[in-house]
Every structure is written in C-alpha cells, then in structure tokens.
N, C-alpha and C. Protein backbone atom coordinates (compact mmCIF):
# COMPACT_ATOMS: atom_id res chain seq x y z
N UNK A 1 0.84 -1.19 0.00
CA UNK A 1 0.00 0.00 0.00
C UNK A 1 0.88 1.24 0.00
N UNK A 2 0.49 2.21 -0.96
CA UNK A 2 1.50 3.58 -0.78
C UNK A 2 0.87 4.32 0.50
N UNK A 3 1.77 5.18 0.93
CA UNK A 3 1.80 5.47 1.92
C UNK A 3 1.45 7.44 1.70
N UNK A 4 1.67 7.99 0.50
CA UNK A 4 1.59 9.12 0.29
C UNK A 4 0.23 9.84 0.70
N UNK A 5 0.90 10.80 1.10
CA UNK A 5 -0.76 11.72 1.59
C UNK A 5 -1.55 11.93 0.39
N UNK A 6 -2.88 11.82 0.79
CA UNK A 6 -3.70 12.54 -0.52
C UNK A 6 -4.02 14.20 -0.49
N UNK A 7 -4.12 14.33 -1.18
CA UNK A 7 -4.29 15.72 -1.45
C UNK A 7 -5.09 16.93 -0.84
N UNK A 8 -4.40 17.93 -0.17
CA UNK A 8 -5.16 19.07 0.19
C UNK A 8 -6.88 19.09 -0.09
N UNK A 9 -6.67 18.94 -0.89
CA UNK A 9 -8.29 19.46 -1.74
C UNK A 9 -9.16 18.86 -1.24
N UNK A 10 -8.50 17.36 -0.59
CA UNK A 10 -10.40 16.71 -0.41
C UNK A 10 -10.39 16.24 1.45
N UNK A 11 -9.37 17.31 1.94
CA UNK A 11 -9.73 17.41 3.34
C UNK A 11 -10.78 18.25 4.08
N UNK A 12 -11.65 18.70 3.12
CA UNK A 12 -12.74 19.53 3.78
C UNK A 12 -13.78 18.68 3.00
N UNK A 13 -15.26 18.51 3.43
CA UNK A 13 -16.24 17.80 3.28
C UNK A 13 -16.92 19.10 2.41
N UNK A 14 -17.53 18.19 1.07
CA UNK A 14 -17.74 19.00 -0.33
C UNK A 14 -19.47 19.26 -0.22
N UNK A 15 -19.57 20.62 -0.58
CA UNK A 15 -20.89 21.36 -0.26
C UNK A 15 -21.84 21.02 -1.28
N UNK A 16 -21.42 20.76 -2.78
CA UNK A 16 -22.19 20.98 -3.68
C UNK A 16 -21.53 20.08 -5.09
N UNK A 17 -22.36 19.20 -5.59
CA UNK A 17 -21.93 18.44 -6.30
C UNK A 17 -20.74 19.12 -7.39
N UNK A 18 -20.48 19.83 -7.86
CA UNK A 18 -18.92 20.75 -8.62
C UNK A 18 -18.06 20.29 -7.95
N UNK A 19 -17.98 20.21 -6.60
CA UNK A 19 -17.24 20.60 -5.53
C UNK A 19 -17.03 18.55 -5.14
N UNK A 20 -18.03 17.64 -5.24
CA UNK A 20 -17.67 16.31 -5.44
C UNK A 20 -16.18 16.28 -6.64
N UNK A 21 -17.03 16.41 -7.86
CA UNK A 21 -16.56 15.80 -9.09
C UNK A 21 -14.80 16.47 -8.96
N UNK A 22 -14.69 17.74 -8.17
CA UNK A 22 -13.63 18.41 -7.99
C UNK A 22 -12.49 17.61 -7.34
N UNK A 23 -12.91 17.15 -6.14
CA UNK A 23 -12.62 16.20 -5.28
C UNK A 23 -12.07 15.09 -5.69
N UNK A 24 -13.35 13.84 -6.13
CA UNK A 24 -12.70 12.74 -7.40
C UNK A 24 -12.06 13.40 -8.33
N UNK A 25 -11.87 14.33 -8.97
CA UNK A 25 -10.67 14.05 -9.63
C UNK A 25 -8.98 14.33 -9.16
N UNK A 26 -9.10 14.72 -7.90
CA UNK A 26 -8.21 15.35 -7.21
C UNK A 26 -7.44 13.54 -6.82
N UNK A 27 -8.47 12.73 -6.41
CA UNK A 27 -8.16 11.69 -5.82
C UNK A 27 -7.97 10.82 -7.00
N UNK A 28 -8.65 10.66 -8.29
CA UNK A 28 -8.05 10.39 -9.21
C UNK A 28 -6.64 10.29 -9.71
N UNK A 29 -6.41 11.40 -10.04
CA UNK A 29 -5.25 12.25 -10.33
C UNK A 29 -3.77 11.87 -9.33
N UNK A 30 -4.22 11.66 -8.33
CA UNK A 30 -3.38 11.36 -7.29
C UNK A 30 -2.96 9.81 -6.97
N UNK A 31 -4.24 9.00 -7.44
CA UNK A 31 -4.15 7.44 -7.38
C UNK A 31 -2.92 7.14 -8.89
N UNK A 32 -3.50 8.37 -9.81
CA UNK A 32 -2.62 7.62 -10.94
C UNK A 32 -1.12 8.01 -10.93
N UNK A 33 -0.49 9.07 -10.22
CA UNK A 33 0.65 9.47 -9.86
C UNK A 33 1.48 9.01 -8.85
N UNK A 34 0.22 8.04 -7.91
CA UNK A 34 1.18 7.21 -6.96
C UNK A 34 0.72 5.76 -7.34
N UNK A 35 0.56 5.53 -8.46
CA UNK A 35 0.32 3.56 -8.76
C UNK A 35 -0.65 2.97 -7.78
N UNK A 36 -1.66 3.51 -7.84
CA UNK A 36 -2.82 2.46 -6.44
C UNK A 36 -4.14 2.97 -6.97
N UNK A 37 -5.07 1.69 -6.82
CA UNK A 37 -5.73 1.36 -7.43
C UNK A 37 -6.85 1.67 -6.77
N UNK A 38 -6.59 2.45 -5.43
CA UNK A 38 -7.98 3.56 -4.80
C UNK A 38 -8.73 4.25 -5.93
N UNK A 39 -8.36 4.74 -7.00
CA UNK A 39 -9.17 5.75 -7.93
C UNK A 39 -10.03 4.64 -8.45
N UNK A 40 -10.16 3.85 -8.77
CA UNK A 40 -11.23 2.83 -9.19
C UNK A 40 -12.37 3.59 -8.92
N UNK A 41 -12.43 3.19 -7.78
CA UNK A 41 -13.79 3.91 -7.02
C UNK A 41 -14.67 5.02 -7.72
N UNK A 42 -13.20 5.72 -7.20
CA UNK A 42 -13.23 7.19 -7.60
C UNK A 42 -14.10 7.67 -9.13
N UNK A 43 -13.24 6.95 -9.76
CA UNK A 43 -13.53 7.48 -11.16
C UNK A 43 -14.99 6.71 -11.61
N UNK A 44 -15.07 5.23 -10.70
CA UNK A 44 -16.34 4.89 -11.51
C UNK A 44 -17.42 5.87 -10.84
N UNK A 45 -17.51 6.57 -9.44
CA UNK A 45 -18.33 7.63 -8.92
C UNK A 45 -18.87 8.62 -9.53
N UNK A 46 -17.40 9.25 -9.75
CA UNK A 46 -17.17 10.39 -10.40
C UNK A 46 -18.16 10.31 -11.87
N UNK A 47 -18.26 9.55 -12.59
CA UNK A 47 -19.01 9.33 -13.74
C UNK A 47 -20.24 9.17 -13.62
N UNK A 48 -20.93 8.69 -12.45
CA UNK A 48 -22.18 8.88 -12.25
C UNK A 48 -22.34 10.21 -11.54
N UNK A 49 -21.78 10.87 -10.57
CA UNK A 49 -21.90 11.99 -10.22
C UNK A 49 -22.37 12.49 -11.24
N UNK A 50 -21.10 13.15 -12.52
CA UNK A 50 -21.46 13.88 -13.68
C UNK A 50 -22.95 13.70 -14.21
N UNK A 51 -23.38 12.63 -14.44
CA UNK A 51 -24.82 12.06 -15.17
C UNK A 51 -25.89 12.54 -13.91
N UNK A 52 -25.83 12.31 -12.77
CA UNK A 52 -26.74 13.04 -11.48
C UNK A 52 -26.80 14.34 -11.60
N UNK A 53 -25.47 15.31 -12.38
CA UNK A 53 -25.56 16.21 -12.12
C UNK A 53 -26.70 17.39 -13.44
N UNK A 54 -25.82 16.47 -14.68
CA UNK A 54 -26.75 16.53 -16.16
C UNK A 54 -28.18 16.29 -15.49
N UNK A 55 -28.46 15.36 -15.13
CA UNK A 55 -29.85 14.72 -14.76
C UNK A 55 -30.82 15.97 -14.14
N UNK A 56 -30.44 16.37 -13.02
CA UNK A 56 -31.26 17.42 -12.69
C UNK A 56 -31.28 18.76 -13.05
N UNK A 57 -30.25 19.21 -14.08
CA UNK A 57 -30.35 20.42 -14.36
C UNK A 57 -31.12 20.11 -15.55
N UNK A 58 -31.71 18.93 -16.06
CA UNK A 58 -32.77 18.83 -17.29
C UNK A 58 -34.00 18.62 -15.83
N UNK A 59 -34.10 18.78 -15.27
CA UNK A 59 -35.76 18.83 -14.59
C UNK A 59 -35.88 20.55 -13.94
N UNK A 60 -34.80 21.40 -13.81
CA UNK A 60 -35.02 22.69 -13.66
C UNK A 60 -35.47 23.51 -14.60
C-alpha cells in the first residue's frame, strides 16, 4: 500500500456536487501518480456523479 498523503483538496467535506466531481478528480489524479488502485472507485463515482448532475439540471 502507498503510503503518500492525498491531497489538500479533499480534506474539507464538499458542499455541492462541482465541488464532489472536484474532489474525485483530485483523488483520481493522485491514485494515478502514486500507482494504487484507490481511484477505481473514484472514477467509476465520479461518472455517475457527472450524469446526477446533467440529470437534474434537465428537470429545472
């Protein structure tokens, strides 16, 4: 397991879905620069996030 810190960005708890997808990619980004296979998650999230987010700005 790497041992590297993750990133500034997703030590505060995210207000507003922008502010998710911001996050996953922060942790993304970071899984692929230290070889570990945490972003899995991430990125399969992150892709439904985006579509949740499309989703309701077609019902406003």
């Amino acid at each position: 397991m790497n041992t590297a810190s993750f990133p500034a960005s997703i030590s505060t708890p995210a207000t507003s879905t922008g502010e998710v997808i911001t996050q996953l990619t922060a942790i993304i980004e970071w899984s692929k620069q230290n070889d570990s296979c945490i972003g899995y998650f991430a990125a399969l999230y992150r892709r439904v996030t985006i579509q949740v987010k499309k989703y309701c700005r077609q019902l406003l």
